[in-house]
N, C-alpha and C. Protein backbone atom coordinates (compact mmCIF):
# COMPACT_ATOMS: atom_id res chain seq x y z
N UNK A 1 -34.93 47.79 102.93
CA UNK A 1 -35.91 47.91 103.96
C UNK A 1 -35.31 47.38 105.26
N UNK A 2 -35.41 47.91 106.42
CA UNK A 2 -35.32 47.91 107.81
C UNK A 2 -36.27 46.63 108.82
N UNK A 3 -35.53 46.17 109.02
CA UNK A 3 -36.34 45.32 110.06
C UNK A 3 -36.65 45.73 111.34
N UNK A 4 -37.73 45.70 112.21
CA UNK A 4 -37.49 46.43 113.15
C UNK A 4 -36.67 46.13 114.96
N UNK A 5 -36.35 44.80 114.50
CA UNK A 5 -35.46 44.48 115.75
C UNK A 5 -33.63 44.64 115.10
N UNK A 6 -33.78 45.14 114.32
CA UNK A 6 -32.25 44.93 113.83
C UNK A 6 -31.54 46.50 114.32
N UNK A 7 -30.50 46.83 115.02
CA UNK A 7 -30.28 48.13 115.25
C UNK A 7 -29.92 48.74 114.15
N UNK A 8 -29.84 49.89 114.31
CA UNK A 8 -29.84 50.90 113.69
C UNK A 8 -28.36 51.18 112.95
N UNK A 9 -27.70 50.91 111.63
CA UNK A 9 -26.46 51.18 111.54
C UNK A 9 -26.05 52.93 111.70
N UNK A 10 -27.14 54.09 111.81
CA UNK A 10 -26.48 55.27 111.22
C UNK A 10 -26.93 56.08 113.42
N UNK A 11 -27.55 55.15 114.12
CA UNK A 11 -28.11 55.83 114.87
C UNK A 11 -26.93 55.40 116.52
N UNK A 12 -27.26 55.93 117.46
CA UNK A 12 -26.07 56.05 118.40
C UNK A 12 -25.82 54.26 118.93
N UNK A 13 -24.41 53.86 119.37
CA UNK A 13 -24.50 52.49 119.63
C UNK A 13 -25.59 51.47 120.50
N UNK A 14 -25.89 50.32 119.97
CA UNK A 14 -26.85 49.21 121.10
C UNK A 14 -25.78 48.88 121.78
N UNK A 15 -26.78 48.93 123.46
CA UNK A 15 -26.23 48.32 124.10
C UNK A 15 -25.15 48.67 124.94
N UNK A 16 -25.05 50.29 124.97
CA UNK A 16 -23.68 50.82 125.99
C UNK A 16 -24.42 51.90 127.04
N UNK A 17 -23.63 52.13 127.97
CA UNK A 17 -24.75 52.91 128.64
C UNK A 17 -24.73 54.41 128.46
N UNK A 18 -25.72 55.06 128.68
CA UNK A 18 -26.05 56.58 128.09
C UNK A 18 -25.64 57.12 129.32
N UNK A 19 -24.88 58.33 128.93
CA UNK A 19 -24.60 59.09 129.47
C UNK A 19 -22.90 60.29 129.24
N UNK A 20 -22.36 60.69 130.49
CA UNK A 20 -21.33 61.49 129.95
C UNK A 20 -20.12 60.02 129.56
N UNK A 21 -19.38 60.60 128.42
CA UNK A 21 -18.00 59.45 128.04
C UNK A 21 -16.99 59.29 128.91
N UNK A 22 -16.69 57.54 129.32
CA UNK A 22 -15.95 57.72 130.39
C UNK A 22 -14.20 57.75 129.55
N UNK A 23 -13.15 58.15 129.43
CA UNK A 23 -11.88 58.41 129.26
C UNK A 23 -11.60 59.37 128.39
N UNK A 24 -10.74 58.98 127.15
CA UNK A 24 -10.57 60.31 126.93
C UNK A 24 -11.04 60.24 125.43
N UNK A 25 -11.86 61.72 125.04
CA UNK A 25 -12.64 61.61 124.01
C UNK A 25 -12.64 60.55 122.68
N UNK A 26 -13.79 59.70 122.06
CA UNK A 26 -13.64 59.32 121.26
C UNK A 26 -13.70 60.49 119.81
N UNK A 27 -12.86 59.71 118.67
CA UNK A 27 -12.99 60.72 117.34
C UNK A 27 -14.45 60.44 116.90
N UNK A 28 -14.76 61.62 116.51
CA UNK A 28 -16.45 61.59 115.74
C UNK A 28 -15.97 61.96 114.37
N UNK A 29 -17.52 60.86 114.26
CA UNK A 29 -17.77 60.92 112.19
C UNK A 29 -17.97 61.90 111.86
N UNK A 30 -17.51 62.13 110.49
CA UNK A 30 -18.22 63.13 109.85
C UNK A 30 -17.29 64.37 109.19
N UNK A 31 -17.53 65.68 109.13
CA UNK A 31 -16.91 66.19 108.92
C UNK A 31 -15.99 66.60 109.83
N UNK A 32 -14.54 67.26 109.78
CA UNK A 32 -13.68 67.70 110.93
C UNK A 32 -14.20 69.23 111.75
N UNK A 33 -14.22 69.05 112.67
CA UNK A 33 -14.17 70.32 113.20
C UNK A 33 -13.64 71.46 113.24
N UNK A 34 -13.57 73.05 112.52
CA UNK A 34 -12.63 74.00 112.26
C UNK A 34 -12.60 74.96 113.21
N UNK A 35 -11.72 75.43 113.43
CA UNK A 35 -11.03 76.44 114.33
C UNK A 35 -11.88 77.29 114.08
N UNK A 36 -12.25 78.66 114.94
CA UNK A 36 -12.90 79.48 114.98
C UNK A 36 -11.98 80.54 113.98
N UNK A 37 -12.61 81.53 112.88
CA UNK A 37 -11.21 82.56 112.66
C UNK A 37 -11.31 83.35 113.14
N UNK A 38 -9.92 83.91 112.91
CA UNK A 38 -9.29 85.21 113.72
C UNK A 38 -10.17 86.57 113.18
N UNK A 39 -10.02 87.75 113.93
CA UNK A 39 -10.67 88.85 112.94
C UNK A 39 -9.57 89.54 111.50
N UNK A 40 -10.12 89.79 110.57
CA UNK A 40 -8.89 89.75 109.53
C UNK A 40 -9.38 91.16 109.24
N UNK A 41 -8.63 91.71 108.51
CA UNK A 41 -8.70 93.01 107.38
C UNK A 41 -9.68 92.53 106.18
N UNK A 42 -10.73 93.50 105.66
CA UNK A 42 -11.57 93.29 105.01
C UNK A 42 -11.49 92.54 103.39
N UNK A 43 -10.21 92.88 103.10
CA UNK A 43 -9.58 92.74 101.71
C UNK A 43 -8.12 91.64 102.30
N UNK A 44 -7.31 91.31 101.09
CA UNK A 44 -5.58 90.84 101.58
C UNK A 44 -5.02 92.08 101.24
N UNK A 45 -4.14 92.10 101.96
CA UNK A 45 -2.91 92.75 102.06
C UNK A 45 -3.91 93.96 103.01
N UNK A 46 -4.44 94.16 103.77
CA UNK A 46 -4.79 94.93 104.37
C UNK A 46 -4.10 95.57 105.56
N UNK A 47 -4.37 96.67 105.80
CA UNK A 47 -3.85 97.93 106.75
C UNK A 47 -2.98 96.57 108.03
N UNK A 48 -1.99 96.05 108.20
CA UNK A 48 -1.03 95.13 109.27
C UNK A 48 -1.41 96.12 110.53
N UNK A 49 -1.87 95.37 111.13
CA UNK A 49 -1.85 95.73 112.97
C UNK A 49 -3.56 96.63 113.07
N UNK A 50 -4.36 96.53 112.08
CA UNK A 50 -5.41 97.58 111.95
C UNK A 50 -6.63 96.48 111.69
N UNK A 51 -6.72 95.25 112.22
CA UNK A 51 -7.60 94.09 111.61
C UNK A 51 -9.53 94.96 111.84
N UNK A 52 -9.93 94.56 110.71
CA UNK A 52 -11.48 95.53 110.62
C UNK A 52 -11.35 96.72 110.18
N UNK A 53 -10.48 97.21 109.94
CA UNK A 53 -10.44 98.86 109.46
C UNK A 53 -10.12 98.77 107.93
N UNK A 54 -10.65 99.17 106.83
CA UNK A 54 -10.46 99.41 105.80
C UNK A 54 -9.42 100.59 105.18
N UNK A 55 -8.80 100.16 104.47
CA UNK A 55 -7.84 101.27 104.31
C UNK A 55 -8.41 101.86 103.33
N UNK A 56 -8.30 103.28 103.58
CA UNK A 56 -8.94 104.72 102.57
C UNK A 56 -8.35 104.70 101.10
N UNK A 57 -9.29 104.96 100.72
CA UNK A 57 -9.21 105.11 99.48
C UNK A 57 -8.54 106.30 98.86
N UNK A 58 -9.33 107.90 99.78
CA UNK A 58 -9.54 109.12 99.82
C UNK A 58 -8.93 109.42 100.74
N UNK A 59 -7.91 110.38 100.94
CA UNK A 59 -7.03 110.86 101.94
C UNK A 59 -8.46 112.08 102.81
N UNK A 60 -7.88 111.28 103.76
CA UNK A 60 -9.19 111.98 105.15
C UNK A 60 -9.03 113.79 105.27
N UNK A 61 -10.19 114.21 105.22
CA UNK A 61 -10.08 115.46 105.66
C UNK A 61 -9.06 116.01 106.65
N UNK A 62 -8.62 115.42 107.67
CA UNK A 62 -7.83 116.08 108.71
C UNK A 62 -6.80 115.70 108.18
N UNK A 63 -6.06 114.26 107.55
CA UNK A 63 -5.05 114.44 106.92
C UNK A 63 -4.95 115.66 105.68
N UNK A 64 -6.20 116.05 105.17
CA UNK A 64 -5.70 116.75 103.82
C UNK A 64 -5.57 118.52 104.32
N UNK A 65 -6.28 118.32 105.42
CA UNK A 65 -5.86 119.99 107.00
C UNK A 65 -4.82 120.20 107.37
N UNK A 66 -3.99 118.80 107.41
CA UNK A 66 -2.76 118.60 108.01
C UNK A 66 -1.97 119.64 106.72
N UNK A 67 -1.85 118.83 105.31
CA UNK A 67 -1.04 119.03 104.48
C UNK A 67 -1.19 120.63 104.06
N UNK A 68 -2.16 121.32 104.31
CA UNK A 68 -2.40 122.38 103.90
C UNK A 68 -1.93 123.57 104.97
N UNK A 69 -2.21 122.41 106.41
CA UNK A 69 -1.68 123.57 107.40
C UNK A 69 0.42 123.46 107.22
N UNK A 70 0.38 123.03 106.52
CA UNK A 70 2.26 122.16 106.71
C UNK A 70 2.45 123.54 105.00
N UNK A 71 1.75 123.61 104.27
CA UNK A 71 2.11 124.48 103.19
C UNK A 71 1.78 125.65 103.96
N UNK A 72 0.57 126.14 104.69
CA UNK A 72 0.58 127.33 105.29
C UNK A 72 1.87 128.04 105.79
N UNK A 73 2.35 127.30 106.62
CA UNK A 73 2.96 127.48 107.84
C UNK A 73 4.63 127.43 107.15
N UNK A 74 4.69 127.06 105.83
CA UNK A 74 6.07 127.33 104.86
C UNK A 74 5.99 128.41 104.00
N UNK A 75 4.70 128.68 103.95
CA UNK A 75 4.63 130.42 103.25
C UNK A 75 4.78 131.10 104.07
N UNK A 76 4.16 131.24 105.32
CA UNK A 76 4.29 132.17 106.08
C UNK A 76 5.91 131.87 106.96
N UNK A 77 6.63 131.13 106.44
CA UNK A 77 7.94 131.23 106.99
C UNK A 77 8.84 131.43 105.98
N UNK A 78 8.88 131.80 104.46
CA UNK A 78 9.34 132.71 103.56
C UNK A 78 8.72 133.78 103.73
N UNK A 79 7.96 134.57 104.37
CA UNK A 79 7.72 135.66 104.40
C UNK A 79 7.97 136.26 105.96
N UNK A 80 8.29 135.56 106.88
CA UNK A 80 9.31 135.99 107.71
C UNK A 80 10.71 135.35 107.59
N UNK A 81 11.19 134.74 106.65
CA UNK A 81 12.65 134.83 105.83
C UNK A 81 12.82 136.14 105.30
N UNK A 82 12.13 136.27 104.34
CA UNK A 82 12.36 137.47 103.50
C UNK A 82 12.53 138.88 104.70
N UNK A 83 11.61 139.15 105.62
CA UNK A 83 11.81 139.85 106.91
C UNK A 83 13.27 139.91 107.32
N UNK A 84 13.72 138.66 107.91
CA UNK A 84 15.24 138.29 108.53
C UNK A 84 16.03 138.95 107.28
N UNK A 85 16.12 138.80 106.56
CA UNK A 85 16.96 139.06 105.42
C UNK A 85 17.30 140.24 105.19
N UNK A 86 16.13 141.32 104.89
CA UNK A 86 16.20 142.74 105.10
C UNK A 86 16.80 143.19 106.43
N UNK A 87 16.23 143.08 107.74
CA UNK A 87 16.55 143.15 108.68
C UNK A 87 18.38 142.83 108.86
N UNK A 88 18.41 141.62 108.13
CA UNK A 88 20.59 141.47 107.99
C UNK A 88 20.86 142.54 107.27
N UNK A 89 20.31 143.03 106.05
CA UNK A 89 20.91 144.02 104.98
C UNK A 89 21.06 145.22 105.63
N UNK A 90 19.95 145.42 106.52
CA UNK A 90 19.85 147.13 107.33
C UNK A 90 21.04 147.17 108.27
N UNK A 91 21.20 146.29 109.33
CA UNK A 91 22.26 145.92 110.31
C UNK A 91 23.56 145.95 109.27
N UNK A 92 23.66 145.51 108.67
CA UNK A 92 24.76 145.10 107.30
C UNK A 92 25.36 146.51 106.91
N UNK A 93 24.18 147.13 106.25
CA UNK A 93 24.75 148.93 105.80
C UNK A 93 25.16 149.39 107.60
N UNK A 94 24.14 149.45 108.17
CA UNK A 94 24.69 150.50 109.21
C UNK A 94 25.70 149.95 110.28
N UNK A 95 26.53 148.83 109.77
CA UNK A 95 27.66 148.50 110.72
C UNK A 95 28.57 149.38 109.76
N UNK A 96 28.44 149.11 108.64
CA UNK A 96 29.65 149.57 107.54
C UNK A 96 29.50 150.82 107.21
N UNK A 97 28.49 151.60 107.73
CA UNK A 97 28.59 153.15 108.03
C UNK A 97 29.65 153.56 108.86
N UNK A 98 30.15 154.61 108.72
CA UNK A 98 30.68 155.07 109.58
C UNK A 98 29.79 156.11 110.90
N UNK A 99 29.05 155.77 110.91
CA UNK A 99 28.05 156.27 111.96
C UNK A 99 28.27 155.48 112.99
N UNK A 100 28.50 154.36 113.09
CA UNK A 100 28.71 153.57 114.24
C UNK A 100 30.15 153.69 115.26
N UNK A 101 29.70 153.52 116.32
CA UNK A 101 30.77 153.19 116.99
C UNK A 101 31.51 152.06 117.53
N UNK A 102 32.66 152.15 117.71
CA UNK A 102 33.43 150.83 118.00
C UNK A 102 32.73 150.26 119.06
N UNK A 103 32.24 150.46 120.21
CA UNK A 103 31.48 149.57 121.29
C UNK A 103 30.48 148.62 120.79
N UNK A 104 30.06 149.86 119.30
CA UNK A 104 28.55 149.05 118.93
C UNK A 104 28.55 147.85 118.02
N UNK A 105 30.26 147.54 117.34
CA UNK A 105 30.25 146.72 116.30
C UNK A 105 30.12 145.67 116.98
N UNK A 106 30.76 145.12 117.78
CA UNK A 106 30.56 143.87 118.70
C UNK A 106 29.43 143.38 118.72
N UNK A 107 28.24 144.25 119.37
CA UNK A 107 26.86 143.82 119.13
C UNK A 107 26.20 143.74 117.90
N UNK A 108 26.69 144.40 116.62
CA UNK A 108 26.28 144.32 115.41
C UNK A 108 26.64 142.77 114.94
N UNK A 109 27.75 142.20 114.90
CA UNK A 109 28.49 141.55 115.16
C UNK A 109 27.80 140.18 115.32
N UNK A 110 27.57 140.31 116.58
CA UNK A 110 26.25 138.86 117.33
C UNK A 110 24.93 138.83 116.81
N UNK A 111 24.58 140.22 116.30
CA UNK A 111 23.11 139.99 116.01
C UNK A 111 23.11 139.86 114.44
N UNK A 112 24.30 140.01 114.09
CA UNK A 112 24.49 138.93 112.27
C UNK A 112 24.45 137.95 112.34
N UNK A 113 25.16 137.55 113.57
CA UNK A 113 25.58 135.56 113.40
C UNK A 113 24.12 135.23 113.94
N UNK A 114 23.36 135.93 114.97
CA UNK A 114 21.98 134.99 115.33
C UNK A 114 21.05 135.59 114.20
N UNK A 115 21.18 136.20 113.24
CA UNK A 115 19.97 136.32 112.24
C UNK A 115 20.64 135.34 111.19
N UNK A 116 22.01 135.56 110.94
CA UNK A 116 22.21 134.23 109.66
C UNK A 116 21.94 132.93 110.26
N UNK A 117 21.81 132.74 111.59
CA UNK A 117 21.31 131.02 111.85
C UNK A 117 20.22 130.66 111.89
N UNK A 118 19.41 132.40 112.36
CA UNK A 118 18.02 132.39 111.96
C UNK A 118 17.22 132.11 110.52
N UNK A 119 18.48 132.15 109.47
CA UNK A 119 18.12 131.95 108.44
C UNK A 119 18.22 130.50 108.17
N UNK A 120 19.42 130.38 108.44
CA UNK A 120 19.60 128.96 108.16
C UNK A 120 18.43 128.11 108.49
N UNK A 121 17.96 128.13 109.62
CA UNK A 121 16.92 127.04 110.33
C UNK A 121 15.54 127.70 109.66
N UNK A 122 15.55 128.70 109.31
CA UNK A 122 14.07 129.09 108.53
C UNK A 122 14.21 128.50 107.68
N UNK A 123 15.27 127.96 106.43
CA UNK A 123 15.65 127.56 105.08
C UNK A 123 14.91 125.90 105.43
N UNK A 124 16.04 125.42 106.15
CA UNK A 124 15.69 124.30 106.66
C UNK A 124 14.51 123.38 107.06
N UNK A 125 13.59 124.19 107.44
CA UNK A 125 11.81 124.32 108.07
C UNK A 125 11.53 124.22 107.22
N UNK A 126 11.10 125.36 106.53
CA UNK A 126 10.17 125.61 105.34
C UNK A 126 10.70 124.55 104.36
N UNK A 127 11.97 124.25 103.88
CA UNK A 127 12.30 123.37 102.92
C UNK A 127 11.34 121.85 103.55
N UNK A 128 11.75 121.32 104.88
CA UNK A 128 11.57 120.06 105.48
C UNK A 128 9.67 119.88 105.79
N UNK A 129 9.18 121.19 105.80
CA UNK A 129 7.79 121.44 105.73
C UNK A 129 7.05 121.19 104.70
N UNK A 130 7.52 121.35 103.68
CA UNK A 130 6.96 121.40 101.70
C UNK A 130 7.04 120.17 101.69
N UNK A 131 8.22 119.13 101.75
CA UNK A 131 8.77 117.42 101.34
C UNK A 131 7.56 117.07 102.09
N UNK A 132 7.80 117.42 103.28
CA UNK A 132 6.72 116.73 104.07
C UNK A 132 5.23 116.56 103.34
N UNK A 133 4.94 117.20 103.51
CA UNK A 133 3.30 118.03 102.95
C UNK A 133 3.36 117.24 101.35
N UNK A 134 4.56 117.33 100.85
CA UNK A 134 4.50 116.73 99.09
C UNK A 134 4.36 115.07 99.59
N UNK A 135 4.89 114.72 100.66
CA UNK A 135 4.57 113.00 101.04
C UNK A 135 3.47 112.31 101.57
N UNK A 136 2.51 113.44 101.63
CA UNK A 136 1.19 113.03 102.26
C UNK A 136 0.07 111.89 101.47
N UNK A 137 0.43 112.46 100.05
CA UNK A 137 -0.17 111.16 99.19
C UNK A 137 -0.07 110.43 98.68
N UNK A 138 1.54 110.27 98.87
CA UNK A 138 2.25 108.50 98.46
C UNK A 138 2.05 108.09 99.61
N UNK A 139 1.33 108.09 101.03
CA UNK A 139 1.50 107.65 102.29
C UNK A 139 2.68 107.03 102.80
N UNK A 140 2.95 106.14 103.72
CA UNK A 140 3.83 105.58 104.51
C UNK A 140 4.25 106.24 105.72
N UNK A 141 4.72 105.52 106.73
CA UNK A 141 4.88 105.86 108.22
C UNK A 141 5.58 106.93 108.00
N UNK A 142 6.82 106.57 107.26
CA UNK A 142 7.86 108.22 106.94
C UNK A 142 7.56 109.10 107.14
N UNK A 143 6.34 109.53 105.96
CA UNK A 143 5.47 110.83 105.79
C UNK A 143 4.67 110.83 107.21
N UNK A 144 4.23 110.28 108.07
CA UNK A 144 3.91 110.57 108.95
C UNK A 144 4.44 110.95 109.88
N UNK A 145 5.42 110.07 110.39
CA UNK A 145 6.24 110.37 111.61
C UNK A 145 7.81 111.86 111.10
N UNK A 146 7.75 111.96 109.98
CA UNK A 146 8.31 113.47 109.00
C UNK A 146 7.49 114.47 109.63
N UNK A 147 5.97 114.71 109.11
CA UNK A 147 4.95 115.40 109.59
C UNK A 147 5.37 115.92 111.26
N UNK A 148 4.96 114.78 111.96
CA UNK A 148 5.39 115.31 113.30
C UNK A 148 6.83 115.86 113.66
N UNK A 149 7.68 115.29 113.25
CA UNK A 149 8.94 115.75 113.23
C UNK A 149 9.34 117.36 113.35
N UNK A 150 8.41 117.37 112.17
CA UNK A 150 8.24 118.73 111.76
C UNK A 150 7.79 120.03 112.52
N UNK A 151 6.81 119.15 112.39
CA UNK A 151 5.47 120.03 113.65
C UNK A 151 6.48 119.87 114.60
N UNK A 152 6.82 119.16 115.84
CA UNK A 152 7.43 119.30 116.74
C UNK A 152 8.95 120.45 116.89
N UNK A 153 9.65 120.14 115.78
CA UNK A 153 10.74 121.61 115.85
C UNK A 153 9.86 122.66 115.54
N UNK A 154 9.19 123.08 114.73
CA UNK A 154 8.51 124.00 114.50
C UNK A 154 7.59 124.35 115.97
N UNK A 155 7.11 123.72 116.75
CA UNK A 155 6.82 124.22 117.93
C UNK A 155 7.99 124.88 119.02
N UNK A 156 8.86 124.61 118.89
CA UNK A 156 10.20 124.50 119.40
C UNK A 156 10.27 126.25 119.18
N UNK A 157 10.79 126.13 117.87
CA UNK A 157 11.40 127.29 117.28
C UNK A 157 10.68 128.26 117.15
N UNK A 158 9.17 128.23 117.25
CA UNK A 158 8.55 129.17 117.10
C UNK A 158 8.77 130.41 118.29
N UNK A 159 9.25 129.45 119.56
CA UNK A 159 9.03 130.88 120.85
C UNK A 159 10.37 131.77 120.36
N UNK A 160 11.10 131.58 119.15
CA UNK A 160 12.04 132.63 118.86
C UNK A 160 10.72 134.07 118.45
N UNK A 161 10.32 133.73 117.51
CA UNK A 161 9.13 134.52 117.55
C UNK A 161 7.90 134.52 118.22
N UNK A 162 8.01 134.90 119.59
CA UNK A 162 6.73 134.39 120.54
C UNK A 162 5.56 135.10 119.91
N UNK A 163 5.61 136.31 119.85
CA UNK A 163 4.18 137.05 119.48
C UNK A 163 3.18 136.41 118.63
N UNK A 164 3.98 136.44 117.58
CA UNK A 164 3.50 135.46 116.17
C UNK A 164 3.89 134.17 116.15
N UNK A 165 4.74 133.61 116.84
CA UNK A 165 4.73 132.69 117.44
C UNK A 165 3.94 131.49 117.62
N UNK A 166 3.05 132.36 118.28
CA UNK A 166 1.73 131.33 119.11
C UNK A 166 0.94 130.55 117.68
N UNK A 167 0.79 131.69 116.58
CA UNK A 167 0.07 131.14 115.61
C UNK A 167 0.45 129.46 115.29
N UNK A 168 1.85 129.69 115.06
CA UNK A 168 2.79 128.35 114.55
C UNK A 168 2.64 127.33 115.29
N UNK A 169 2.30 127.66 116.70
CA UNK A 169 2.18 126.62 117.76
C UNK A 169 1.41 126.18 117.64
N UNK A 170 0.02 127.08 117.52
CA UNK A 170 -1.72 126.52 117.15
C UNK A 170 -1.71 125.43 115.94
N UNK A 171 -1.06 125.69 115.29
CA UNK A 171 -1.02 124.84 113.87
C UNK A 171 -0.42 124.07 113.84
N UNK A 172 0.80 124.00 114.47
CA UNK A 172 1.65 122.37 114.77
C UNK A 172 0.91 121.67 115.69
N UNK A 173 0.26 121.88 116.11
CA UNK A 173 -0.60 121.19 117.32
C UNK A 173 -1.50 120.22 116.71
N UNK A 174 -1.93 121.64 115.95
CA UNK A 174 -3.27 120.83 114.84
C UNK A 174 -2.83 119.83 114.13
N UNK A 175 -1.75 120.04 113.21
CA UNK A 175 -1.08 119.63 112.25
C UNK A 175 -0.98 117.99 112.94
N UNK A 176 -0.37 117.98 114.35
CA UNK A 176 0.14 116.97 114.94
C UNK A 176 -1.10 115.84 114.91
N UNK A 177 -2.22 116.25 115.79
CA UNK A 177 -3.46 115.97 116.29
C UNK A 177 -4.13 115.09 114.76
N UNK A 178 -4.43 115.85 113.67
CA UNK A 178 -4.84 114.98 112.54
C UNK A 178 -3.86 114.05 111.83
N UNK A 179 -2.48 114.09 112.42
CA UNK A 179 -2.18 113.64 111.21
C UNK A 179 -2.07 111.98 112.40
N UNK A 180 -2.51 112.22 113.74
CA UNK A 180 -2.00 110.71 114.74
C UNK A 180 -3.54 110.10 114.66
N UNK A 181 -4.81 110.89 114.39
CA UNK A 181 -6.05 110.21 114.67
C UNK A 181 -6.31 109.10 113.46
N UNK A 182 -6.83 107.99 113.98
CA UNK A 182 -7.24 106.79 113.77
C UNK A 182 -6.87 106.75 112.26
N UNK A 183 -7.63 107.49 111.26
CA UNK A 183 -8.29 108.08 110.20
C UNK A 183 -6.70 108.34 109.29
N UNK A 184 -6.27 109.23 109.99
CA UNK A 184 -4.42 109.81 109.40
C UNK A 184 -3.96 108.18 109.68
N UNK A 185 -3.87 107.36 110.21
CA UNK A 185 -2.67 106.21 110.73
C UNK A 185 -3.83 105.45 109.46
N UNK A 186 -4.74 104.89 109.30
CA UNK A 186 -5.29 104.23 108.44
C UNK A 186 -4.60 104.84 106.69
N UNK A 187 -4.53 106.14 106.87
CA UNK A 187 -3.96 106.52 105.32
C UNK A 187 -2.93 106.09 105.66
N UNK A 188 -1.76 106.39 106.10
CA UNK A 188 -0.31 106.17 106.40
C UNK A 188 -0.33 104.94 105.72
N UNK A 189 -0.67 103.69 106.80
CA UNK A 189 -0.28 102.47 106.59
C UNK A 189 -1.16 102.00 105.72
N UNK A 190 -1.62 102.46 104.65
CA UNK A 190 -2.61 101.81 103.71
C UNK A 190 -1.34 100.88 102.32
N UNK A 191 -2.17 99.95 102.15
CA UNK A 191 -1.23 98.91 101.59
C UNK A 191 -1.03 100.19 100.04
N UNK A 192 0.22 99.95 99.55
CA UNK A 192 0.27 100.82 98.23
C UNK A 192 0.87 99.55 97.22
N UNK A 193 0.10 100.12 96.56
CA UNK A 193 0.26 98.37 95.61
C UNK A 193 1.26 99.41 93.82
């Protein structure tokens, strides 16, 4: 029991004067004071540099647009392979006809070597287009910054074929566009355990 002239042991000091503290802060009782936290990733090991964003579970629609426009765009470049190819075989017989003339082999000539490089870099595409597109659901930056890679020569190369062309352009664009939004970079860098 409490007496009532006796101060108070739990209540502020007798006898000092009230007001602001004069020097430099005294330590207070009690528990310690904790740092405010930082904003974190919802889970550990979460999406690095993406704090609040949950990493997908389900590969996002525009990533899974991406991968389909990246297989599109390798069929339809074996089937203007297969084109180039015939097109060498026809040039091919009718140099080695004798129907031709000597002025004309020269030009037969150049337009072998720019359809076999045309092949080459079609081989190349379409091969580097498929890997790509097959890396979309083990994620990692690779497969992403591959993707664009991709898309980007393939915009390039397409004005060899401008007409049809344009299509390839529309679709690397696209291709590009889903695979950089928020949504595509959250799959990418999703932790893979």
């Amino acid at each position: 029991m409490s007496y009532p002239n006796q101060p108070n042991p739990y209540g502020p000091p007798q006898g000092q004067p009230q007001g602001p503290p004069q020097g430099p802060p005294q330590p207070q009782y009690g528990y310690p004071q904790q740092q405010p936290m930082q904003p974190y990733a919802p889970f550990p090991g979460g999406p690095a540099g993406m704090p609040g964003i949950p990493a997908p579970t389900v590969m996002p629609g525009g990533v899974k647009a991406a991968r389909v426009l990246l297989y599109v765009m390798a069929g339809l470049t074996l089937i203007g392979l297969a084109l180039v190819v015939f097109l060498l075989s026809t040039i091919n017989k009718a140099s080695n006809s004798g129907y031709v003339s000597e002025s004309n082999i020269e030009s037969f000539r150049v337009g072998k070597g720019l359809l076999i490089a045309m092949i080459i870099g079609m081989v190349i595409w379409g091969a580097a287009a498929i890997v790509s597109a097959t890396q979309f659901s083990k994620g990692g930056s690779g497969a992403r910054v591959m993707a664009i890679v991709v898309c980007a020569l393939g915009i390039l190369f397409s004005f060899v074929f401008m007409p049809f062309g344009l299509v390839y352009d529309i679709m690397c664009v696209v291709c590009i566009v889903m695979v950089s939004k928020t949504d595509g970079a959250a799959w990418f860098t999703r932790p893979r355990y």
